[in-house]
Protein backbone atom coordinates (compact mmCIF):
# COMPACT_ATOMS: atom_id res chain seq x y z
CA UNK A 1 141.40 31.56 -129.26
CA UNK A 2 143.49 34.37 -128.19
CA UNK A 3 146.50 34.60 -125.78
CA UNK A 4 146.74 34.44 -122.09
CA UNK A 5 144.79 37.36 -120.22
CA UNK A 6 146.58 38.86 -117.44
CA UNK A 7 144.10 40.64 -115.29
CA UNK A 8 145.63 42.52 -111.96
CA UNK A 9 142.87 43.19 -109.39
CA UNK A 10 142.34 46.02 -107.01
CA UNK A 11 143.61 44.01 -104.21
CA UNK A 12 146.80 43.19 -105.33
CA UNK A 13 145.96 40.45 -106.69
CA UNK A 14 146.80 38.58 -110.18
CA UNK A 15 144.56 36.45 -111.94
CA UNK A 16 145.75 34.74 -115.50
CA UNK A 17 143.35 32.39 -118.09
CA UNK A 18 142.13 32.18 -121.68
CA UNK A 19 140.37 35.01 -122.98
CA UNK A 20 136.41 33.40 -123.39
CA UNK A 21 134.44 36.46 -123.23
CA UNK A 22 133.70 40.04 -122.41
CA UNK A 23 130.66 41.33 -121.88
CA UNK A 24 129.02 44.62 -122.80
CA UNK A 25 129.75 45.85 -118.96
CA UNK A 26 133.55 44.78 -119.44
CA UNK A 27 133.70 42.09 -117.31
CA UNK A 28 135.83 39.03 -118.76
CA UNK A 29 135.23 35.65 -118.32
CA UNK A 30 138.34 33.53 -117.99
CA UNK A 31 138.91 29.58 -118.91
CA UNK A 32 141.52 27.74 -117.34
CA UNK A 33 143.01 30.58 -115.00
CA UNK A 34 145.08 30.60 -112.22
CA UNK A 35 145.16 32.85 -109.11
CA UNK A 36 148.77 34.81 -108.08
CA UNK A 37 148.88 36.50 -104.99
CA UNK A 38 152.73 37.83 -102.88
CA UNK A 39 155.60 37.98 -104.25
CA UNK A 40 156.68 41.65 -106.08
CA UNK A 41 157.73 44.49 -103.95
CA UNK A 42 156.04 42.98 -100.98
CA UNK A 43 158.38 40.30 -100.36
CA UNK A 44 155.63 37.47 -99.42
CA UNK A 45 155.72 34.13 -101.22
CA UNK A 46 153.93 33.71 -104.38
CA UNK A 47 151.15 31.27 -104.34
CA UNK A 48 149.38 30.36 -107.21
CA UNK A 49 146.12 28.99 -107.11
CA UNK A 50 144.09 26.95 -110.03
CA UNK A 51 140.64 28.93 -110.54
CA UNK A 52 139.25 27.32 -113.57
CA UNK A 53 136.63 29.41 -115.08
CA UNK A 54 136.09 32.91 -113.19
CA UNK A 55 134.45 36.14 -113.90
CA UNK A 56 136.45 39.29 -113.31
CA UNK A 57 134.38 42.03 -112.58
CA UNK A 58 134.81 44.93 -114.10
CA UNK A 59 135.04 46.74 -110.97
CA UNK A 60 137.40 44.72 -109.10
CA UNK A 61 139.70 45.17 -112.61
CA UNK A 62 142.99 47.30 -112.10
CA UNK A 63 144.88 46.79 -115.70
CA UNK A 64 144.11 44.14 -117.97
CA UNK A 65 147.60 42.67 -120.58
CA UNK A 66 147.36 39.94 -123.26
CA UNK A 67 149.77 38.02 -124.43
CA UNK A 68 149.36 37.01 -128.37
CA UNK A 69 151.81 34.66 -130.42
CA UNK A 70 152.98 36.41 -133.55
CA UNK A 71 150.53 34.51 -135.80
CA UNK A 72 147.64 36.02 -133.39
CA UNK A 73 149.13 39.39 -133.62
CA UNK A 74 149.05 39.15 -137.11
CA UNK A 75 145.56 37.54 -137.04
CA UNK A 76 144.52 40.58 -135.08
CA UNK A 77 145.63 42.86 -137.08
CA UNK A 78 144.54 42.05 -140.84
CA UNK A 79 140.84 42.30 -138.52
């Protein structure tokens, strides 16, 4: 599979998993993700919270960052 997805939402918000699938509407499905909320400018604690498998709707999507290996990157780009 490919790297860790790193999906910020609208709210604030951070929410981090294996890339499983995106769907024509661009929302992502997520395996084994975890929640991250505070922290940053704010100055509140950062709590992290175990999700699992999540869809990330498209609309609640702010930016959207994944992190390859080199061998993926390569991988990806011979495509």
């Amino acid at each position: 599979g490919w790297g860790d997805v790193q999906v910020e939402l609208k709210d604030g918000r951070v929410v981090v998993g294996e890339f499983t699938c995106l769907d024509s509407a661009g929302n992502l499905l997520l395996h084994n993700s975890i929640e991250r909320s505070g922290g940053g400018v704010s100055g509140a604690q950062l709590v992290e919270r175990p999700f699992g498998l999540v869809l990330v709707p498209r609309a609640w999507q702010m930016s959207c960052k994944v992190d390859l290996s080199p061998e993926e990157e390569l991988e990806m780009l011979s495509m």
